[in-house]
PDB file of N, CA and C in Angstrom:
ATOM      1  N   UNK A   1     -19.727   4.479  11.531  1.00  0.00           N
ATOM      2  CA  UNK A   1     -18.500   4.324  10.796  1.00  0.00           C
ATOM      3  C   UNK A   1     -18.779   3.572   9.496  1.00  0.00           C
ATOM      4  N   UNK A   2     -18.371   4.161   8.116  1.00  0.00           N
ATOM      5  CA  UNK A   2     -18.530   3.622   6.881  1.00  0.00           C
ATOM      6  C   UNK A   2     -17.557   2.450   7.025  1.00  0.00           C
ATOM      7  N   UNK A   3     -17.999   1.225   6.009  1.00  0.00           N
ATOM      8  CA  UNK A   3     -16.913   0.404   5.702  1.00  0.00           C
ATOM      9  C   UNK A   3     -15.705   1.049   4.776  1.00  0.00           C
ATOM     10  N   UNK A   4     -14.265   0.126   5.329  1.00  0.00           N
ATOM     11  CA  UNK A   4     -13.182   0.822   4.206  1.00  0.00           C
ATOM     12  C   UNK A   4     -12.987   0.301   3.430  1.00  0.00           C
ATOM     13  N   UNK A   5     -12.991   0.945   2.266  1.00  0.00           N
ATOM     14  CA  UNK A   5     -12.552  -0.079   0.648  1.00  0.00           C
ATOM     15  C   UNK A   5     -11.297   0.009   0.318  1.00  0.00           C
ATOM     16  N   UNK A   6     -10.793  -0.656  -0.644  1.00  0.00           N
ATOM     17  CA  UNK A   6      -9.526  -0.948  -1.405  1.00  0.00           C
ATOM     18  C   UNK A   6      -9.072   0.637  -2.035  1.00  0.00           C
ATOM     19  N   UNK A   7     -10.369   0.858  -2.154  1.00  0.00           N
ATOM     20  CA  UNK A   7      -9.577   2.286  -2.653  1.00  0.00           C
ATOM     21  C   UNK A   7      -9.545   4.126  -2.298  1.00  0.00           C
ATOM     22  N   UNK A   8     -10.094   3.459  -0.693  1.00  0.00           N
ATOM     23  CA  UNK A   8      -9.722   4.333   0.244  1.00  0.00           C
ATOM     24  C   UNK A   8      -8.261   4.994   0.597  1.00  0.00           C
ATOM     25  N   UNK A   9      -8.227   6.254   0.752  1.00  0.00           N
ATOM     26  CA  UNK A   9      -7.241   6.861   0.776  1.00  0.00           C
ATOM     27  C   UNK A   9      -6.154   6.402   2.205  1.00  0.00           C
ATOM     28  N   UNK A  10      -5.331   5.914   1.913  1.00  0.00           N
ATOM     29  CA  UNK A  10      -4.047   5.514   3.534  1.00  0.00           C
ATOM     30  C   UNK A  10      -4.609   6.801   4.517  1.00  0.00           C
ATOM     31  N   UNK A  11      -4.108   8.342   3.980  1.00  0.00           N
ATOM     32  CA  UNK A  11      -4.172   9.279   4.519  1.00  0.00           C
ATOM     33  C   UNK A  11      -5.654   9.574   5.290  1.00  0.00           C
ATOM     34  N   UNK A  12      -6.534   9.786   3.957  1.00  0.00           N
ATOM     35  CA  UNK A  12      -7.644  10.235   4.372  1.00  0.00           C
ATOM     36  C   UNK A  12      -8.145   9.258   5.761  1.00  0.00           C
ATOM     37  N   UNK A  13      -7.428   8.214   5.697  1.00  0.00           N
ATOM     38  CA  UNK A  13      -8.036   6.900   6.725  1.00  0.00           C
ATOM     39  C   UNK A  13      -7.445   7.556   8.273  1.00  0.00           C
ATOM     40  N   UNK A  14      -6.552   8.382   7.881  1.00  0.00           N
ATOM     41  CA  UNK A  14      -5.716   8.553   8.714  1.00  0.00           C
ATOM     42  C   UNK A  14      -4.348   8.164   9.304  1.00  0.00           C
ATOM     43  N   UNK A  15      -3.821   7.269   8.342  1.00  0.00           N
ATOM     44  CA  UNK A  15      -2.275   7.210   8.475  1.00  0.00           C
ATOM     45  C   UNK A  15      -1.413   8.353   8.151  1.00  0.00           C
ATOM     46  N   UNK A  16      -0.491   8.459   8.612  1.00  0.00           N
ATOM     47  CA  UNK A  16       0.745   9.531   8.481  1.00  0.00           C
ATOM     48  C   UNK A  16       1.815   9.018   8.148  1.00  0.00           C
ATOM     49  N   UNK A  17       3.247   9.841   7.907  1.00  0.00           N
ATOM     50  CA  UNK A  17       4.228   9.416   7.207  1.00  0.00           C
ATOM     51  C   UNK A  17       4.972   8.394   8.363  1.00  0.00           C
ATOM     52  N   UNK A  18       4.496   8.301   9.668  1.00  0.00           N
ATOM     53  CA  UNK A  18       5.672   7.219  10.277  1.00  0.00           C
ATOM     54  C   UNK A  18       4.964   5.681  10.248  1.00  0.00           C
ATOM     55  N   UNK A  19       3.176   5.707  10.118  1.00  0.00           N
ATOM     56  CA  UNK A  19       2.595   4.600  10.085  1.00  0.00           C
ATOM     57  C   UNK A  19       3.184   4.167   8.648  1.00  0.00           C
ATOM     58  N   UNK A  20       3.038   5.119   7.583  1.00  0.00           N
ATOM     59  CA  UNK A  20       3.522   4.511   6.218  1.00  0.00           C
ATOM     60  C   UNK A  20       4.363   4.049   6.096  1.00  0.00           C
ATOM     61  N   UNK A  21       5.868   3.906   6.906  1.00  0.00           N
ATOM     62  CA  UNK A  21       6.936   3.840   7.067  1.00  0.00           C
ATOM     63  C   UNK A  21       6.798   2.304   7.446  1.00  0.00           C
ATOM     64  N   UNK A  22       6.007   2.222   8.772  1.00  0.00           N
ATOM     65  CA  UNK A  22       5.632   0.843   9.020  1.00  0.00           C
ATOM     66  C   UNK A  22       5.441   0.342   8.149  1.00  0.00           C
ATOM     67  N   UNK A  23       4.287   0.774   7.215  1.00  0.00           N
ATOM     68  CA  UNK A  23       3.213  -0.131   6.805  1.00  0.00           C
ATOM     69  C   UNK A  23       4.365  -0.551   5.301  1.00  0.00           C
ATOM     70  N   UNK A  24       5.003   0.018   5.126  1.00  0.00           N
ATOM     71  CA  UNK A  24       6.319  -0.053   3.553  1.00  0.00           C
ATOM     72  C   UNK A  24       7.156  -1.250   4.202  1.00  0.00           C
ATOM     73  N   UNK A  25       7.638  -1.325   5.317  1.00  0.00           N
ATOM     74  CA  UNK A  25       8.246  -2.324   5.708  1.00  0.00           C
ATOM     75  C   UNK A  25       7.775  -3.903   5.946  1.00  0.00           C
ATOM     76  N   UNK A  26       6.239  -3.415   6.922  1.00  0.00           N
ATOM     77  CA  UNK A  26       5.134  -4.766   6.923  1.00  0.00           C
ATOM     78  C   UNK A  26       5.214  -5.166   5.376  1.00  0.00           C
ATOM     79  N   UNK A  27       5.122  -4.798   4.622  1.00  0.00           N
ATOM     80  CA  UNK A  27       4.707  -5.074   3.188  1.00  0.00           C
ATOM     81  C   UNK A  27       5.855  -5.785   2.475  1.00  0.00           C
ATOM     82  N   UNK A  28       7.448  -5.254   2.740  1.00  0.00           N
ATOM     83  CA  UNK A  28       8.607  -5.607   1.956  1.00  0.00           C
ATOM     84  C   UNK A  28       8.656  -7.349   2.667  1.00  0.00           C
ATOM     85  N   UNK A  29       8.694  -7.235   4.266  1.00  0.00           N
ATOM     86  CA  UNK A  29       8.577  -8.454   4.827  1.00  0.00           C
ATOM     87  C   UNK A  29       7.712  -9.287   4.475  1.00  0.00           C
ATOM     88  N   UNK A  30       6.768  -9.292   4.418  1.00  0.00           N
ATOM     89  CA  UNK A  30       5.254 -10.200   4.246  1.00  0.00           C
ATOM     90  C   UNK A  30       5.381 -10.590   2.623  1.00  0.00           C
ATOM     91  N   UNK A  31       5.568  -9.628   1.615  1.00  0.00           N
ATOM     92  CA  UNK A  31       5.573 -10.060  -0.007  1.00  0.00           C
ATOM     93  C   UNK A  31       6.779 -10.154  -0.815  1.00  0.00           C
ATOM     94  N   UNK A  32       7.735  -9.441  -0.080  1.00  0.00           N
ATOM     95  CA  UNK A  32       9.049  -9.308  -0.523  1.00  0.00           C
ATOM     96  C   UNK A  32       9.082  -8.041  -1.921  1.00  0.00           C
ATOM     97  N   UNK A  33       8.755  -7.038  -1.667  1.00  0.00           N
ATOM     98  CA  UNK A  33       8.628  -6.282  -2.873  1.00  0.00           C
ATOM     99  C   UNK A  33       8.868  -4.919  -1.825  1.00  0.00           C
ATOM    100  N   UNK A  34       9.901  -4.309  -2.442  1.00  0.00           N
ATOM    101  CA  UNK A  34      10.413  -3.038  -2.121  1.00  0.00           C
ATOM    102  C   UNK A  34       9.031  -1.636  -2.844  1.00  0.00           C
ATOM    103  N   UNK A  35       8.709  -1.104  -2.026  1.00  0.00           N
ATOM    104  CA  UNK A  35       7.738   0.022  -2.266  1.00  0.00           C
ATOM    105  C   UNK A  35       8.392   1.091  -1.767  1.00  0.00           C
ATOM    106  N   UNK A  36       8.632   1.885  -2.436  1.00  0.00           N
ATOM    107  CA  UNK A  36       9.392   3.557  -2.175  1.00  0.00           C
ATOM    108  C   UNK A  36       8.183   4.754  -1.444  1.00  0.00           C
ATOM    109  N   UNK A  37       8.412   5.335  -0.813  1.00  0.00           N
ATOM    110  CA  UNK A  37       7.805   5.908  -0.133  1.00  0.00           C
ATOM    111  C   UNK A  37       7.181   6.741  -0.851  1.00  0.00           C
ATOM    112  N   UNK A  38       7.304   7.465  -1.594  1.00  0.00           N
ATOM    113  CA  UNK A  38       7.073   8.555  -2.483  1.00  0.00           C
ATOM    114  C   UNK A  38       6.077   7.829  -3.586  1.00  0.00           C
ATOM    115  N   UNK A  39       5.756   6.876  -3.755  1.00  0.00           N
ATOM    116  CA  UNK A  39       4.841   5.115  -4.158  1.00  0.00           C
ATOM    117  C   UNK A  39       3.721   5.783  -3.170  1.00  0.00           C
ATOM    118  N   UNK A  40       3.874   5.851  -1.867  1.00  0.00           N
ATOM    119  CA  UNK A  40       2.295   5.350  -1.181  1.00  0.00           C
ATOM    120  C   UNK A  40       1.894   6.475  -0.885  1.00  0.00           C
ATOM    121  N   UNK A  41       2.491   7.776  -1.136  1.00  0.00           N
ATOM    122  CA  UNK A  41       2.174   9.436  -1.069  1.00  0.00           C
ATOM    123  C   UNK A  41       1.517   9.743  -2.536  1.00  0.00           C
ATOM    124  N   UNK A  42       2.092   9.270  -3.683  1.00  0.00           N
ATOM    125  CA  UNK A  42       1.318   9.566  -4.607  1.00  0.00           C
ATOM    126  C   UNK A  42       0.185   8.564  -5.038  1.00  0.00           C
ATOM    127  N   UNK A  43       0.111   6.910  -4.626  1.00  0.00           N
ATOM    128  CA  UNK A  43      -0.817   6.244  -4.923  1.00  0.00           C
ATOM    129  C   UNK A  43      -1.391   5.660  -3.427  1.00  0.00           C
ATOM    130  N   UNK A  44      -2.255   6.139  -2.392  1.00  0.00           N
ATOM    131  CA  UNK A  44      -1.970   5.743  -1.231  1.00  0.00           C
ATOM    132  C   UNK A  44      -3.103   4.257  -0.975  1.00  0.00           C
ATOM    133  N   UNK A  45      -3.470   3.854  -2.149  1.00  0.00           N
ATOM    134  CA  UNK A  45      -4.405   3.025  -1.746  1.00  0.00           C
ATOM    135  C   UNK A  45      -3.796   1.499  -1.874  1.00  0.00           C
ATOM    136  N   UNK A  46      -5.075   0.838  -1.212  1.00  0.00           N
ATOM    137  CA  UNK A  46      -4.643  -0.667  -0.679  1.00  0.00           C
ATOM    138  C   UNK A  46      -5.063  -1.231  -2.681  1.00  0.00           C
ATOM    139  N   UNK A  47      -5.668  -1.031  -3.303  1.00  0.00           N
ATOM    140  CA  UNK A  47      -5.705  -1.476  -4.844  1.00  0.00           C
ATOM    141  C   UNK A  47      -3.864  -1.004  -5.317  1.00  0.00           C
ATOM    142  N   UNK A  48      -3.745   0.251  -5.108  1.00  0.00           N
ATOM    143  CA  UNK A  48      -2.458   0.614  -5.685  1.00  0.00           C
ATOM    144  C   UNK A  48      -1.677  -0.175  -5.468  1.00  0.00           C
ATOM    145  N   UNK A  49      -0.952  -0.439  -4.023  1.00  0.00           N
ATOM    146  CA  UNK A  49      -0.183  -1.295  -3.489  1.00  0.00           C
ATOM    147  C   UNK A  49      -0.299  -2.682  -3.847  1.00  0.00           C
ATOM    148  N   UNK A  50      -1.876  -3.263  -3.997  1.00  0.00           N
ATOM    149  CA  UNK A  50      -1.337  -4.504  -4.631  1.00  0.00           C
ATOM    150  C   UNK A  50      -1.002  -5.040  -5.790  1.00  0.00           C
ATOM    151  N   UNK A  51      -1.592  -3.696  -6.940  1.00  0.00           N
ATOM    152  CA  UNK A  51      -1.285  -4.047  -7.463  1.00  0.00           C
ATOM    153  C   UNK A  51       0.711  -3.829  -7.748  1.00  0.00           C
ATOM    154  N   UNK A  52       1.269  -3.441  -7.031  1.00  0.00           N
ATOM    155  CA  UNK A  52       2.678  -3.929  -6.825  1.00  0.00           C
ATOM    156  C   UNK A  52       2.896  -4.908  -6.523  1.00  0.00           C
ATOM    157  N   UNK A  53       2.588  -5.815  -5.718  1.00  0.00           N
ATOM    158  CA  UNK A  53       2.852  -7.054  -5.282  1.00  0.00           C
ATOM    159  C   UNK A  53       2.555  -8.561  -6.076  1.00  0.00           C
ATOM    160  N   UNK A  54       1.692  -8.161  -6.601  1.00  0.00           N
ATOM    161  CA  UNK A  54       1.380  -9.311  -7.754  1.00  0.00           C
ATOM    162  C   UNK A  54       2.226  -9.125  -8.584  1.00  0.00           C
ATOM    163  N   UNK A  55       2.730 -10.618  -9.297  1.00  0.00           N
ATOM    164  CA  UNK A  55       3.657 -10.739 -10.172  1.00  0.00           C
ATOM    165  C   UNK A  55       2.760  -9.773 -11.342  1.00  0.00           C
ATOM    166  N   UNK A  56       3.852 -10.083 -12.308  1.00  0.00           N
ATOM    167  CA  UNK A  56       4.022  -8.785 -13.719  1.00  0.00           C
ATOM    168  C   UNK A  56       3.032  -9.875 -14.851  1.00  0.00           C
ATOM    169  N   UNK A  57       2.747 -10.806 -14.618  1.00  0.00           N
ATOM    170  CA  UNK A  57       1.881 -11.650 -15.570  1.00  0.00           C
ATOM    171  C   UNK A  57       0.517 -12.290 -15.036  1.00  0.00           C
ATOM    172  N   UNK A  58       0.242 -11.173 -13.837  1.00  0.00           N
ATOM    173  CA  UNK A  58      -0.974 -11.533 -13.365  1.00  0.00           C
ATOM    174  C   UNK A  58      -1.156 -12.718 -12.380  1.00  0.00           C
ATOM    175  N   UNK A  59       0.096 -13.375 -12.265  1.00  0.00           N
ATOM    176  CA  UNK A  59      -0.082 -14.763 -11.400  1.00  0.00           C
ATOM    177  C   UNK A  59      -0.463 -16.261 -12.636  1.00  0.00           C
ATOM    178  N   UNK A  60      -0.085 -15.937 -13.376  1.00  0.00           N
ATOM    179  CA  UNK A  60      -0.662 -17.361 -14.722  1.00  0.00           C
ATOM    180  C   UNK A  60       0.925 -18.170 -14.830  1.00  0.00           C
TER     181      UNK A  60
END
């Protein structure tokens, strides 16, 4: 088994649309940032997603 990177595919990893469902909610709870579903179908990676979650000025 390869290691998984940041910019490994959700899908290709093998999640589907009800884990994503989870995983949109784990995410709104844990960072407080609303991610639209149609967000992790067209960008499905763990780089994409964070970079949603980090503030808009980088954290400074």
């Amino acid at each position: 088994m390869r290691p998984i990177g940041v910019d490994d595919s959700f899908f290709d990893l093998g999640g589907d649309s009800l884990v994503a469902m989870r995983l949109i909610s784990h995410v709104a709870r844990r960072f407080h940032v609303e991610i639209p579903i149609q967000f992790l179908f067209q960008s499905p990676t763990v780089a994409a997603m964070a970079a949603l979650c980090l503030p808009a000025d980088g954290g400074a």
